[in-house]
Structure formats: structure tokens, C-alpha cells
N, C-alpha and C. Protein backbone atom coordinates (compact mmCIF):
# COMPACT_ATOMS: atom_id res chain seq x y z
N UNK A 1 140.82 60.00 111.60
CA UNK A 1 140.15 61.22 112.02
C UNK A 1 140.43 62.35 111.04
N UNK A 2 141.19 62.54 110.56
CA UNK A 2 142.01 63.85 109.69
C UNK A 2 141.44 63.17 108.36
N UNK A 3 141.39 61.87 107.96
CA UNK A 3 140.83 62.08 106.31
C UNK A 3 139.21 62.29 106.74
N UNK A 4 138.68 62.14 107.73
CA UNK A 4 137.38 62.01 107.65
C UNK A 4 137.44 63.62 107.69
N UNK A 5 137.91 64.12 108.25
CA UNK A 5 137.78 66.18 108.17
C UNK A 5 137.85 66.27 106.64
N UNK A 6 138.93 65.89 106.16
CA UNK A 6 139.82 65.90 104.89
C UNK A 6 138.04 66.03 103.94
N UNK A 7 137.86 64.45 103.79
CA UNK A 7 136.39 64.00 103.16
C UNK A 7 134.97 65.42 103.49
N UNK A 8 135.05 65.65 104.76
CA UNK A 8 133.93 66.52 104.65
C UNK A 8 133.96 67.86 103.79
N UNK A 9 134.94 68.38 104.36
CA UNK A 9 135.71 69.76 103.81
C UNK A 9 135.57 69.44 102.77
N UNK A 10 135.54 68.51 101.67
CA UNK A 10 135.73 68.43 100.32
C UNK A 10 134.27 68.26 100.01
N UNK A 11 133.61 67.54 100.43
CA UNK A 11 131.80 67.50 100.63
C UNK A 11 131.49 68.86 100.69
N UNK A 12 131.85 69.51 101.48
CA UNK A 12 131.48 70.98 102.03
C UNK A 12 131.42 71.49 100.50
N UNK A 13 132.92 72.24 100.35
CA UNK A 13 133.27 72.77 99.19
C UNK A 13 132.66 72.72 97.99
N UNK A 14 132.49 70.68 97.91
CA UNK A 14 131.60 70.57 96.32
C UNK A 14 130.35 71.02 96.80
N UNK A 15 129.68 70.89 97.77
CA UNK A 15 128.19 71.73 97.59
C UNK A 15 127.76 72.96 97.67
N UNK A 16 128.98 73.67 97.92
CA UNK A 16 129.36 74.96 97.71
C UNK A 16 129.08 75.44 96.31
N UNK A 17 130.23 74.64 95.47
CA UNK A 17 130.06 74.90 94.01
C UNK A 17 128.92 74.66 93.33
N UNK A 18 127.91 73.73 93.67
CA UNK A 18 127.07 73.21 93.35
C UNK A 18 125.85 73.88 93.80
N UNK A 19 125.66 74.75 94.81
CA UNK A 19 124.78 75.75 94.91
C UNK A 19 124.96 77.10 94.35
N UNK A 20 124.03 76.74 93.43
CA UNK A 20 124.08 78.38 91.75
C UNK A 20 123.05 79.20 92.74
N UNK A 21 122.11 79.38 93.92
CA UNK A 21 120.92 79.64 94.15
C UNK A 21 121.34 81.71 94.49
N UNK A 22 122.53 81.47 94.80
CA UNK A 22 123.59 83.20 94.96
C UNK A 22 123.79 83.96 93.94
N UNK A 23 124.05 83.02 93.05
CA UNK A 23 124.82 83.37 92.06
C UNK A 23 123.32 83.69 91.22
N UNK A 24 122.77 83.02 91.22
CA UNK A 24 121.58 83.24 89.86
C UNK A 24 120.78 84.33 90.74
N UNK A 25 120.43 85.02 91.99
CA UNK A 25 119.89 86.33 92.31
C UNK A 25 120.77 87.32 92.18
N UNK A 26 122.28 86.97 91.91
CA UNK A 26 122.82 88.40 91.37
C UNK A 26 122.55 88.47 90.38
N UNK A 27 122.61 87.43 89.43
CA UNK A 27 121.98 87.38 87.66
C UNK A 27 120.90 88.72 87.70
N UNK A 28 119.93 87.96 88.30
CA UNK A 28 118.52 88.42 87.98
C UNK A 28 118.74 89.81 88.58
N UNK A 29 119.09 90.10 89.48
CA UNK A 29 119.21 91.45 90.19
C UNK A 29 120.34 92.45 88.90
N UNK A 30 121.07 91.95 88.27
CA UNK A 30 121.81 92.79 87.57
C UNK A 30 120.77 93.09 85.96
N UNK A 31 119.89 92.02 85.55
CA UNK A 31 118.85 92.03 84.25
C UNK A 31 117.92 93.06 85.08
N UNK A 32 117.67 93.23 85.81
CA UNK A 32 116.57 93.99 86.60
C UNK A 32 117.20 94.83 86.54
N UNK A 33 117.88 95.51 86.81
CA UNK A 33 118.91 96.52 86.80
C UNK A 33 118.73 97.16 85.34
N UNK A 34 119.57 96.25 84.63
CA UNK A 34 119.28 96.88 83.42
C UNK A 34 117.89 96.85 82.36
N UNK A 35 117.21 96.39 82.68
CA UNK A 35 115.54 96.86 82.29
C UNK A 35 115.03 97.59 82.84
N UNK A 36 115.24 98.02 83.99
CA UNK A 36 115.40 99.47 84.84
C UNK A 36 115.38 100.25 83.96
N UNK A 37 117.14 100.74 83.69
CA UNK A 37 117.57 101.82 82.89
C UNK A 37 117.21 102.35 81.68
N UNK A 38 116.79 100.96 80.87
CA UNK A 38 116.31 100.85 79.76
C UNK A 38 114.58 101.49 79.46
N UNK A 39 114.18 101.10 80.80
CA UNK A 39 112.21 101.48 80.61
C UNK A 39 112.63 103.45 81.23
N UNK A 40 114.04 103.25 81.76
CA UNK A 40 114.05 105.25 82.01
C UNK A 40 114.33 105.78 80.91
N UNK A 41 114.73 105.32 80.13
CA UNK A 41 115.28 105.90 79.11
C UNK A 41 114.36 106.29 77.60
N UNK A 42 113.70 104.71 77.80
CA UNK A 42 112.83 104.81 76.68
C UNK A 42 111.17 105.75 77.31
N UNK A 43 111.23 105.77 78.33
CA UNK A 43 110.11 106.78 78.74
C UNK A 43 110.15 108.41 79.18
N UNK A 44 111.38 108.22 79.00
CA UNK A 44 112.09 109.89 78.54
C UNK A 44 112.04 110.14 77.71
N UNK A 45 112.41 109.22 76.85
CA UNK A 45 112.27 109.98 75.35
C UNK A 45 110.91 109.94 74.64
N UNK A 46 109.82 108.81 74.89
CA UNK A 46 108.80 108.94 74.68
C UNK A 46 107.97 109.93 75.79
N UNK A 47 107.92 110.32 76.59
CA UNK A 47 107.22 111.71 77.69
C UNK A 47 107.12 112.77 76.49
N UNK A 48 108.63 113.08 76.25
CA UNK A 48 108.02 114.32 75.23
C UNK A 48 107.21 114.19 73.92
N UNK A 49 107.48 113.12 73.54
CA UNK A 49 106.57 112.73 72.45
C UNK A 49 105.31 112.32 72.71
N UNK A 50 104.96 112.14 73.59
CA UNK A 50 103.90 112.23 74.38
C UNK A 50 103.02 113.50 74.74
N UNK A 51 103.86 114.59 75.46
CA UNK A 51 103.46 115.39 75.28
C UNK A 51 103.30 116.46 74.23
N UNK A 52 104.29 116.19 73.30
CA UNK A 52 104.05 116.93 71.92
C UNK A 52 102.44 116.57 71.45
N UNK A 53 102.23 115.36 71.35
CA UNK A 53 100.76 114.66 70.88
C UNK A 53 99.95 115.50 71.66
N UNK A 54 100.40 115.32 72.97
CA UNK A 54 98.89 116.05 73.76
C UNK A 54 98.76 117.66 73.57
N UNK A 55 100.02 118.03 73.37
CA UNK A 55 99.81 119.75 73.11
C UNK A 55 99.04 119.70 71.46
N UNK A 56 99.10 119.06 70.66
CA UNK A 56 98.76 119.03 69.01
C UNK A 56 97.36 118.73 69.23
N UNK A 57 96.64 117.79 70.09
CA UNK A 57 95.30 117.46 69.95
C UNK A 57 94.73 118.91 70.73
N UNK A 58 95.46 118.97 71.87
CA UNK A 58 94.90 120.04 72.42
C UNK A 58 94.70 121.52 71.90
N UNK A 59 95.53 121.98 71.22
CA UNK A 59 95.22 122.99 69.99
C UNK A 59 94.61 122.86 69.14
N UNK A 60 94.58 121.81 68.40
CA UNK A 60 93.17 121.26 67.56
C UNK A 60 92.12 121.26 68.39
N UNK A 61 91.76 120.62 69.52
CA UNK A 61 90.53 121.16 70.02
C UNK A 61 90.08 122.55 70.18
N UNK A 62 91.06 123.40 70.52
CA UNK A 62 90.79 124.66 70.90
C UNK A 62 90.23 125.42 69.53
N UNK A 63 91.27 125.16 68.83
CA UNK A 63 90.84 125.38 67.43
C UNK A 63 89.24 125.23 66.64
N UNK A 64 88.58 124.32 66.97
CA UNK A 64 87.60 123.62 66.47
C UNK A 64 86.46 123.93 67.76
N UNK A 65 86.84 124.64 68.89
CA UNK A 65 85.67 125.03 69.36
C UNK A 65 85.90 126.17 69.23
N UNK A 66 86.80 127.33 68.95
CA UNK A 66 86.80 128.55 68.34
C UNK A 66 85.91 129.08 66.99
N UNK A 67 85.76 127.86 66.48
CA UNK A 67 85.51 127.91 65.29
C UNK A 67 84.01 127.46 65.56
N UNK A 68 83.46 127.10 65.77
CA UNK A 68 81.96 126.49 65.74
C UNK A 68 81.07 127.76 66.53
């Protein structure tokens, strides 16, 4: 009776170890995470450069219907 507990418990355990299915959604949840931070960062710093462009066309337009 006690090795057959013994035997399961050890069954148990190895399919414990043997299920990655926990472990690989913290993976992905921590890469998500950091491609997160990464698309805030790089769209902060491109916004103003962004808007620099749009203020430059937009004075050139103004410019060029002042002028006509």
C-alpha cells in the first residue's frame, strides 16, 4: 500500500516537471511585457518627430498659400 502512494507521488511530481504549459505563459507574458515598454518608448520619441514633420509641412503650406 505505501510503495503504491510512494509510486504515484513520484508519477505526480514527474508530470509536474514535465508540464512547461505555466511556465511558458509567464515566458510570453514577461516578452509581452517588454515589447510593451519598448513600442512606449520608441513612440515617444518618434511623436515628437512626428510632430516636428507635421508643424514643417504645415508652415510650408501656409507659406505657399500666402504666397499665391
Amino acid at each position: 500500500m505505501l510503495t503504491k502512494l510512494i509510486v504515484r507521488a513520484k508519477n505526480a511530481i514527474w508530470r509536474l516537471k514535465q508540464n512547461k504549459s505555466g511556465q511558458t505563459l509567464v515566458e510570453y507574458a514577461l516578452i509581452l511585457a517588454f515589447i510593451s515598454v519598448v513600442a512606449i518608448v520608441v513612440l515617444q520619441a518618434l511623436g515628437t518627430k512626428v510632430t516636428q514633420v507635421f508643424s514643417t509641412i504645415s508652415s510650408q503650406i501656409d507659406k505657399a498659400n500666402s504666397a499665391s
